[in-house]
Protein backbone atom coordinates (compact mmCIF):
# COMPACT_ATOMS: atom_id res chain seq x y z
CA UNK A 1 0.00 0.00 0.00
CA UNK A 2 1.13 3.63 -0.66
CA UNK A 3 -0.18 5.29 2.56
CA UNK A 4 -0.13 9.23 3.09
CA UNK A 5 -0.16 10.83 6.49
CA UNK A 6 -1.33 14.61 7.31
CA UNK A 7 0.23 15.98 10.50
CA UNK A 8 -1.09 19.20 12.16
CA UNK A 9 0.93 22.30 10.42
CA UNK A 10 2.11 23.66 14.00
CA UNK A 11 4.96 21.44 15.46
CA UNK A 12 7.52 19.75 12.98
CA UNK A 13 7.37 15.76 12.50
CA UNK A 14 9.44 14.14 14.70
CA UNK A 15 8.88 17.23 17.33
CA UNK A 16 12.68 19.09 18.87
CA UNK A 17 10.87 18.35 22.40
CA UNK A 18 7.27 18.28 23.49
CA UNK A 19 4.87 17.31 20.99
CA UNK A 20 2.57 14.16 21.74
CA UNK A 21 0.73 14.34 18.01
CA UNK A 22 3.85 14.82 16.33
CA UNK A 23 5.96 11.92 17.75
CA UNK A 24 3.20 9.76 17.19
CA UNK A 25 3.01 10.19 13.81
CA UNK A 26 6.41 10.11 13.52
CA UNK A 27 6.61 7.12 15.22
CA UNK A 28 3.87 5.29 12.95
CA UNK A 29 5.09 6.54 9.46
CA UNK A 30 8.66 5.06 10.09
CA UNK A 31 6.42 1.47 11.33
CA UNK A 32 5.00 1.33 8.38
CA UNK A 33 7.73 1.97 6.38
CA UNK A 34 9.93 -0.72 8.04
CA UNK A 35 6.50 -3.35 7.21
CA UNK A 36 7.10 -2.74 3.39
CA UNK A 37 4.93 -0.33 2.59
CA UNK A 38 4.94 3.22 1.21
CA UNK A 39 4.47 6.38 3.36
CA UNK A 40 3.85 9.73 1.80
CA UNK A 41 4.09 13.02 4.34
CA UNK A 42 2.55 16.46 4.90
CA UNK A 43 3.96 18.15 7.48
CA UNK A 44 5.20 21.46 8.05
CA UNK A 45 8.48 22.25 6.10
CA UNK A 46 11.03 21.68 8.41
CA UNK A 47 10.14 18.32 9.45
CA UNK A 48 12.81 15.61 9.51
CA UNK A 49 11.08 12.65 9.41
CA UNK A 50 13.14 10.12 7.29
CA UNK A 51 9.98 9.33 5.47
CA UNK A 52 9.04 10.57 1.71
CA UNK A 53 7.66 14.17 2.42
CA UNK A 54 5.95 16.68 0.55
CA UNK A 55 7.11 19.39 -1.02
CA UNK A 56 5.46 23.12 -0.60
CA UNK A 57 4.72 23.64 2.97
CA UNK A 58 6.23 26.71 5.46
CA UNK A 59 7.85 25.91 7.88
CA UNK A 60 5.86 26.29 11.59
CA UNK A 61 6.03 29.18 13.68
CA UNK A 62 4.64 30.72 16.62
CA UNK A 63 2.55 33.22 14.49
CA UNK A 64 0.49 30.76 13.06
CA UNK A 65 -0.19 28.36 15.76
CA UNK A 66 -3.91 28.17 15.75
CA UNK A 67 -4.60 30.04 12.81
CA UNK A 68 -7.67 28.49 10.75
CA UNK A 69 -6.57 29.84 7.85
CA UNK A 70 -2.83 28.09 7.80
CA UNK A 71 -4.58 25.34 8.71
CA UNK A 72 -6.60 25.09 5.59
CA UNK A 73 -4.46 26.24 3.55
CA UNK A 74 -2.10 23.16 4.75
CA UNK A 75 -4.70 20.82 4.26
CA UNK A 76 -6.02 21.89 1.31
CA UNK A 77 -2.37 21.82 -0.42
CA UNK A 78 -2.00 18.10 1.84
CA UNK A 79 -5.54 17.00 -0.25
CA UNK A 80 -4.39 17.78 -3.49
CA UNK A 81 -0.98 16.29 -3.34
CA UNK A 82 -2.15 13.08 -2.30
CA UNK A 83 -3.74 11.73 -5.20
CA UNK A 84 -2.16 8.73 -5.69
CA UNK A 85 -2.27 7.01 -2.41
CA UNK A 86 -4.59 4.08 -1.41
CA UNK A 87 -5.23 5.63 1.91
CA UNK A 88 -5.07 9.18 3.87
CA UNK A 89 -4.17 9.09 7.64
CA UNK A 90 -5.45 12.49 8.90
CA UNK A 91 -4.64 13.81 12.43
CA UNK A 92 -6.30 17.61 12.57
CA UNK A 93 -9.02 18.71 13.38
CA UNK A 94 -10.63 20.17 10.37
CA UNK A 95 -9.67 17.51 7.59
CA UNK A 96 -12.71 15.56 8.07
CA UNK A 97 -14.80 17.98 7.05
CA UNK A 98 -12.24 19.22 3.84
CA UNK A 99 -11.99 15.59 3.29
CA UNK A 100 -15.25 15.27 1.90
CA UNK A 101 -14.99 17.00 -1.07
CA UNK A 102 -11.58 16.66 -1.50
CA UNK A 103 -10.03 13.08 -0.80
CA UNK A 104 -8.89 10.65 -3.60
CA UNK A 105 -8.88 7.73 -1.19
CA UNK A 106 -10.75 6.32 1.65
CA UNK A 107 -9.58 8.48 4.72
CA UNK A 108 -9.32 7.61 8.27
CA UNK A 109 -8.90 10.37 11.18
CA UNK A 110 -6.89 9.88 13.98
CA UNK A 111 -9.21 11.46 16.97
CA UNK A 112 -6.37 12.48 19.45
CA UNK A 113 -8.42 15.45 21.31
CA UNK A 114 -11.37 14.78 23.40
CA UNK A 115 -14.97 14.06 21.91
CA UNK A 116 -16.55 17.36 23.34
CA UNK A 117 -19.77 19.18 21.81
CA UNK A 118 -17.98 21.17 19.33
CA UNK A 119 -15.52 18.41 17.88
CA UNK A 120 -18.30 15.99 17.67
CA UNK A 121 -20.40 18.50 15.84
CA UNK A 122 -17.22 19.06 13.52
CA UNK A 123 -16.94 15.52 12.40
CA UNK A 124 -20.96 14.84 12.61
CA UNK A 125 -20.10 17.65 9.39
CA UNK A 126 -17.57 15.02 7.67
CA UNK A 127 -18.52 12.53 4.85
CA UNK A 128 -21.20 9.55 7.14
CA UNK A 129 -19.21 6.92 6.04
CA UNK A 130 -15.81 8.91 7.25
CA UNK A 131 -13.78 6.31 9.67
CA UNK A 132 -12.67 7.44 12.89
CA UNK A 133 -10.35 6.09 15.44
CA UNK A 134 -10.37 6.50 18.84
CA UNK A 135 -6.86 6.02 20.86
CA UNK A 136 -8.20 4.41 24.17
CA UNK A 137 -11.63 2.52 24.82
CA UNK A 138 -12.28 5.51 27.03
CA UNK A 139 -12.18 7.87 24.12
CA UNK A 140 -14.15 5.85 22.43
CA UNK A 141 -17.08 5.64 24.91
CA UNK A 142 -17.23 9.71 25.07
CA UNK A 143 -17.65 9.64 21.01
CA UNK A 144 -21.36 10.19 21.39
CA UNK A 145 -22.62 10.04 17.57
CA UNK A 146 -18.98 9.79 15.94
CA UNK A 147 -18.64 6.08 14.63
CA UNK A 148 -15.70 4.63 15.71
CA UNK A 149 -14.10 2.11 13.55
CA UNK A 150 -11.31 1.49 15.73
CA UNK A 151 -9.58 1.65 18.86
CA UNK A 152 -6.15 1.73 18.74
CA UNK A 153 -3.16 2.35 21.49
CA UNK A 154 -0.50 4.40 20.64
CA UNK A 155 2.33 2.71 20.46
CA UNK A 156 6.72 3.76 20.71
CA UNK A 157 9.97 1.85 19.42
CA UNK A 158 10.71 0.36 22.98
CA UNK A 159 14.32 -0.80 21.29
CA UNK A 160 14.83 2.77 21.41
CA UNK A 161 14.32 3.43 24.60
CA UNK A 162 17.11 2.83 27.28
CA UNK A 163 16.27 1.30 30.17
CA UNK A 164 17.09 2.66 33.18
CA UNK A 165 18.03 2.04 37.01
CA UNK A 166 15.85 3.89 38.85
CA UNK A 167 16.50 6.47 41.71
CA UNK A 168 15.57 8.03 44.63
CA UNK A 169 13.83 10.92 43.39
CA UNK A 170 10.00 11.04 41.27
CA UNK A 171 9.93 13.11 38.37
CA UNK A 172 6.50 14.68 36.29
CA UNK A 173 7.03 15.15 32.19
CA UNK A 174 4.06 17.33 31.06
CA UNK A 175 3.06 20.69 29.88
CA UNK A 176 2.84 23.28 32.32
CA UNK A 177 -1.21 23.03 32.42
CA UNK A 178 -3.60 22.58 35.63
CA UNK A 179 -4.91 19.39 33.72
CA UNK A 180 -1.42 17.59 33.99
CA UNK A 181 -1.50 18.00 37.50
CA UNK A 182 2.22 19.85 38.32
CA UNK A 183 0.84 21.36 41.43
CA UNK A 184 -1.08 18.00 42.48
CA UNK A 185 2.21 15.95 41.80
CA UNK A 186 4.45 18.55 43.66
CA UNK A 187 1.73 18.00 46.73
CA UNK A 188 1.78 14.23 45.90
CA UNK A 189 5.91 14.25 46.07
CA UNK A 190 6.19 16.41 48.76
CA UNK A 191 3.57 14.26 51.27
CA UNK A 192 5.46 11.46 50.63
CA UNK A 193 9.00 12.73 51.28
CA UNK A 194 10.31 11.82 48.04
CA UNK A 195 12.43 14.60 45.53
CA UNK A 196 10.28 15.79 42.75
CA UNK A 197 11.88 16.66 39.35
CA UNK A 198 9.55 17.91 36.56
CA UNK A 199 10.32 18.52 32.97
CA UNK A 200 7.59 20.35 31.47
CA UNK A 201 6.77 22.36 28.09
CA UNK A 202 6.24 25.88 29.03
CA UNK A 203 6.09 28.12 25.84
CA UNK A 204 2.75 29.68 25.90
CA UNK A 205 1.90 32.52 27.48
CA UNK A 206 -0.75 30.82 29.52
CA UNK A 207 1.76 28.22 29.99
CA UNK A 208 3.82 30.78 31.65
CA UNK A 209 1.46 32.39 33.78
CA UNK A 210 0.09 29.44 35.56
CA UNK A 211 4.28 28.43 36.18
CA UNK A 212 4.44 31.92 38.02
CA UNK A 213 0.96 31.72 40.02
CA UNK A 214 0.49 28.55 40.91
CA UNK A 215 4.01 26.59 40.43
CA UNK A 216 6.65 28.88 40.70
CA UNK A 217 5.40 29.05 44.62
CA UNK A 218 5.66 25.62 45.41
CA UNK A 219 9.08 24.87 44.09
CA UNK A 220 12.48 25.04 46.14
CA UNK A 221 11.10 22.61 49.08
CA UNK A 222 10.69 19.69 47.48
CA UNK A 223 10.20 19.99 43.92
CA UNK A 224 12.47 21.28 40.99
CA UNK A 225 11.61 22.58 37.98
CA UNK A 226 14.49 21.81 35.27
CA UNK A 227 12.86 22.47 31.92
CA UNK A 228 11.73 21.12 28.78
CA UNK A 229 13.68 18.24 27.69
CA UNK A 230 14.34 16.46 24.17
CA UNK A 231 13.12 13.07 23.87
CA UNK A 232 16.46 11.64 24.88
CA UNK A 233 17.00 13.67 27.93
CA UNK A 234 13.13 13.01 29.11
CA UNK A 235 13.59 9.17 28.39
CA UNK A 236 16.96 9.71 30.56
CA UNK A 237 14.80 11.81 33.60
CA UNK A 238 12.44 8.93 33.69
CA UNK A 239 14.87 6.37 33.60
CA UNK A 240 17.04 7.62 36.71
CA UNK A 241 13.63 8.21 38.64
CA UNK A 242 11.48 5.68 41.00
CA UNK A 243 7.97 6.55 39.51
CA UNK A 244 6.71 9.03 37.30
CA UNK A 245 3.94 11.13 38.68
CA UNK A 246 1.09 11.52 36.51
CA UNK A 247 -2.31 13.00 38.46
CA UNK A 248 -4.01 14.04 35.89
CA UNK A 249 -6.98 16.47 36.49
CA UNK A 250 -8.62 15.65 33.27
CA UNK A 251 -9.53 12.54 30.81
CA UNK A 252 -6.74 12.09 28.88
CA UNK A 253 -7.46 10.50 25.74
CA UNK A 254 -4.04 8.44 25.78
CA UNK A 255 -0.87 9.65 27.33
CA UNK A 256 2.52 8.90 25.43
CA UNK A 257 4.51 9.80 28.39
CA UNK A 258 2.54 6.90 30.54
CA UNK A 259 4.23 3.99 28.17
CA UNK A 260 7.45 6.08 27.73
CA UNK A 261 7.42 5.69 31.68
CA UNK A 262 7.19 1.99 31.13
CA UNK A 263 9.34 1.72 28.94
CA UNK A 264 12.24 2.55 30.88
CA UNK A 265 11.15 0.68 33.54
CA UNK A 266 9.56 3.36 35.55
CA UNK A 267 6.52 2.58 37.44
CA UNK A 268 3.14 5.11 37.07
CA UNK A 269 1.58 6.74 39.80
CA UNK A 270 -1.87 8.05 38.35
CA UNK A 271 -5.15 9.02 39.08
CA UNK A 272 -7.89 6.94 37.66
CA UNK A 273 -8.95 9.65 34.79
CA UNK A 274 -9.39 8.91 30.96
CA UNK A 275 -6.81 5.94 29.78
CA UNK A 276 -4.74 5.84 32.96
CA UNK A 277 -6.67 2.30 33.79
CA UNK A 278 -5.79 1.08 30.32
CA UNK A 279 -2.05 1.57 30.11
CA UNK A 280 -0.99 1.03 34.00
CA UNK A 281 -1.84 -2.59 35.64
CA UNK A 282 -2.42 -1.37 39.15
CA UNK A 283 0.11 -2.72 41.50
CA UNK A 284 2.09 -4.32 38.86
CA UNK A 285 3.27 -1.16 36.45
CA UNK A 286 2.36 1.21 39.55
CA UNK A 287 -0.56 2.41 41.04
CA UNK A 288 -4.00 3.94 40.07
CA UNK A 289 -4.71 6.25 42.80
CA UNK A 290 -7.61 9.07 43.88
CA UNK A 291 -6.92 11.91 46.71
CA UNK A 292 -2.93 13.25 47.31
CA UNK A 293 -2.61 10.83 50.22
CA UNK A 294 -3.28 8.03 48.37
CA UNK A 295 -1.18 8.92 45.42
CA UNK A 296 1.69 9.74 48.08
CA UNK A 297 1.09 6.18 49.88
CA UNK A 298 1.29 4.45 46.47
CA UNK A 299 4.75 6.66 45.35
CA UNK A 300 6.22 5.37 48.62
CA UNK A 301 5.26 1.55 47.73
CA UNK A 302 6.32 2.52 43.84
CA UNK A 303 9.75 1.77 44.40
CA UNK A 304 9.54 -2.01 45.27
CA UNK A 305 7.94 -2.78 41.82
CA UNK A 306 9.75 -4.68 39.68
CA UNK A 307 11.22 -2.46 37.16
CA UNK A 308 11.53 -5.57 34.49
CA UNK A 309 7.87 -5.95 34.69
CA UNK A 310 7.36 -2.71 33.58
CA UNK A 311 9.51 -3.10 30.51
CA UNK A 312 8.25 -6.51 29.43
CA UNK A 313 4.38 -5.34 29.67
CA UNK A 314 5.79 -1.70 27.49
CA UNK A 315 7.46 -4.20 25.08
CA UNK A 316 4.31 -6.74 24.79
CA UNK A 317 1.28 -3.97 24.93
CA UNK A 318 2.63 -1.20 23.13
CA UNK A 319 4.90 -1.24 20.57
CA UNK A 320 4.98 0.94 17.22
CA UNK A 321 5.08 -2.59 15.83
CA UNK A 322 1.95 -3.59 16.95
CA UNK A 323 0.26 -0.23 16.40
CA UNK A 324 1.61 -0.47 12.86
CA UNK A 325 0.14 -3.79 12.51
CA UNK A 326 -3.20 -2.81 14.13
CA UNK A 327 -3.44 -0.07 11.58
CA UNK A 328 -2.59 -1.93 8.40
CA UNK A 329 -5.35 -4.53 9.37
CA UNK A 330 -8.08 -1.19 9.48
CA UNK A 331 -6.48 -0.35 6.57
CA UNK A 332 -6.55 -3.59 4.32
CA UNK A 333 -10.71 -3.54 5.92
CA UNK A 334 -11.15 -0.15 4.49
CA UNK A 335 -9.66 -1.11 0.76
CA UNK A 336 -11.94 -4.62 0.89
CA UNK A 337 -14.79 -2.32 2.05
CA UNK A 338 -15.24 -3.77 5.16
CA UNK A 339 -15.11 -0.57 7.31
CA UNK A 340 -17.43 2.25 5.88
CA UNK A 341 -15.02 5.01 4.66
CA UNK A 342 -15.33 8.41 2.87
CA UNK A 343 -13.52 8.76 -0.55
CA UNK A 344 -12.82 6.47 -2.84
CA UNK A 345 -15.08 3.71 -2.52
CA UNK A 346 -17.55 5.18 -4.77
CA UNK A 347 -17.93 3.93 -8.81
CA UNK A 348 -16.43 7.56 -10.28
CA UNK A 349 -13.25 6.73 -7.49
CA UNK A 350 -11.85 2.99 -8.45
CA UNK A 351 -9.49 1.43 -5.30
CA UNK A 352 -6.03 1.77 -6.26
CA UNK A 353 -4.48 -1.87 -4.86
CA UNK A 354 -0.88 -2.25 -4.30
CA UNK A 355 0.67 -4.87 -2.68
């Protein structure tokens, strides 16, 4: 199959340091490309990814973050480009509806925000036989009257990922956002007398504002704030720590930086929000907690888990191997017709099969 893949137009693909949608991505074209098949790109232009990209896209920038207009105007240049793949990957938030009129192939969206009013009236406005796929079986269930043809768990290159010995202190990757948690995990840390280190995108000016109000306070005690870190460096942080501390104050979709964790056989503390029950066995890859003294009780107990557990449950749950397999199989459905989809499976739009 030739595939193509449309990343957002705001963070480059793979992403210099925080950017969830953009590793993922990342992450899946270079899968696919190691199962045989053909991946085709659009992407902002200074992405790196060692896949085939497109040509004729700016490069991001902080002025156009969030701007509809560069957003459409990436997509529709993304649309017309890819007119010779069997299918289109999307992962924005306005493709769907562009889609309709202007796909070649049978698309599927990637559904990485939550399923709130206005995004499920968005995609309620995309072709009815669009597919959609959810990223955890909670997502899923908050999809009201989006049809889900899929669930399917992210998954990283766990090869890649070093693992590491553990430590005496916690650490919390994030962005600096009162969903994350920072100020419950520095609370969390604190109670239970362990070191806190956080790593934590803070770019935006909201980003900044809540580090001055509500962090910025808390720090100096217990807790230290050292940055935003590179993939390497975060891997590294959560590698040399005895849990990561993840008390989320909202339901996250997914959670990359939950399986990263794993990876590097770092237990998760968590609170019970979104996918947290999905990607952390409770009292075998850490704890699923509610209220800061439980979450402190469990960081305490974190540090007698087996850290080889950890690893062997990141390396047999959630792999980019698997999560390349699990999306060839939707996509092989969708070319056989066996999953509605929006495109070409109409008699003026043959099915282009490759092998």
């Amino acid at each position: 199959m030739r595939i193509g893949i449309i990343a957002p137009p705001w963070i480059p693909v793979p992403p210099p340091a925080y950017g969830g949608i953009e590793s993922f991505i990342d992450t899946l074209a270079r899968a696919i490309v190691r199962t045989g098949h053909d991946v085709v790109l659009a992407a902002s232009g200074d992405s790196t990814s060692p896949v085939e990209r497109l040509p004729g896209f700016p490069p991001s920038g902080s002025d156009t973050m969030g701007l509809t207009t560069h957003e459409m105007r990436h997509l529709i240049r993304a649309y017309a480009q890819l007119d010779d793949v069997d299918v289109i990957v999307d992962n924005t938030l306005a493709g769907p509806i562009l889609a309709r009129t202007a796909a070649m192939a049978p698309v599927v969206t990637i559904a990485h925000g939550p399923f709130i009013p206005l995004v499920q009236e968005l995609y309620g406005a995309a072709s009815p036989d669009m597919a959609f796929v959810a990223i955890s079986h909670h997502h899923a269930s908050t999809a009201g009257s989006v049809r889900i043809a899929r669930v399917i768990h992210h998954g990283i290159r766990v090869t890649d990922v070093p693992m590491g010995p553990g430590g005496s202190s916690a650490c919390f990757v994030g962005r600096m956002n009162p969903t994350k948690g920072v100020v419950e995990a520095i609370r969390v840390a604190e109670r239970a007398g362990i070191p806190l280190r956080i790593a934590a995108k803070m770019r935006e000016p909201a980003e900044q504002a809540y580090f001055a109000e509500a962090v910025r306070p808390l720090l100096g005690r217990n807790a230290e704030y050292i940055g935003e870190l590179s993939t390497a460096e975060t891997c590294a942080l959560m590698g040399e720590s005895c849990a990561l501390v993840n008390p989320i104050q909202w339901d996250e979709p997914f959670g990359l930086v939950m399986i990263e964790s794993l990876a590097t056989g770092t237990p998760v503390v968590a609170t019970p929000r979104g996918s947290v029950p999905e990607l952390v066995d409770d009292g075998a890859t850490g704890f699923v907690r509610s209220g800061i003294d439980e979450l402190a009780s469990a960081l305490v107990d974190a540090a007698a888990l087996d850290r080889t557990v950890c690893r062997a449950r990141a390396q047999a749950r959630f792999t980019d191997a698997r999560m390349a397999r699990d999306y060839l199989d939707l996509f092989a459905d969708m070319l056989t017709a066996d999953v509605p989809t929006a495109g070409a499976l109409t008699a003026d739009r043959p099915i282009r099969r490759t092998a």
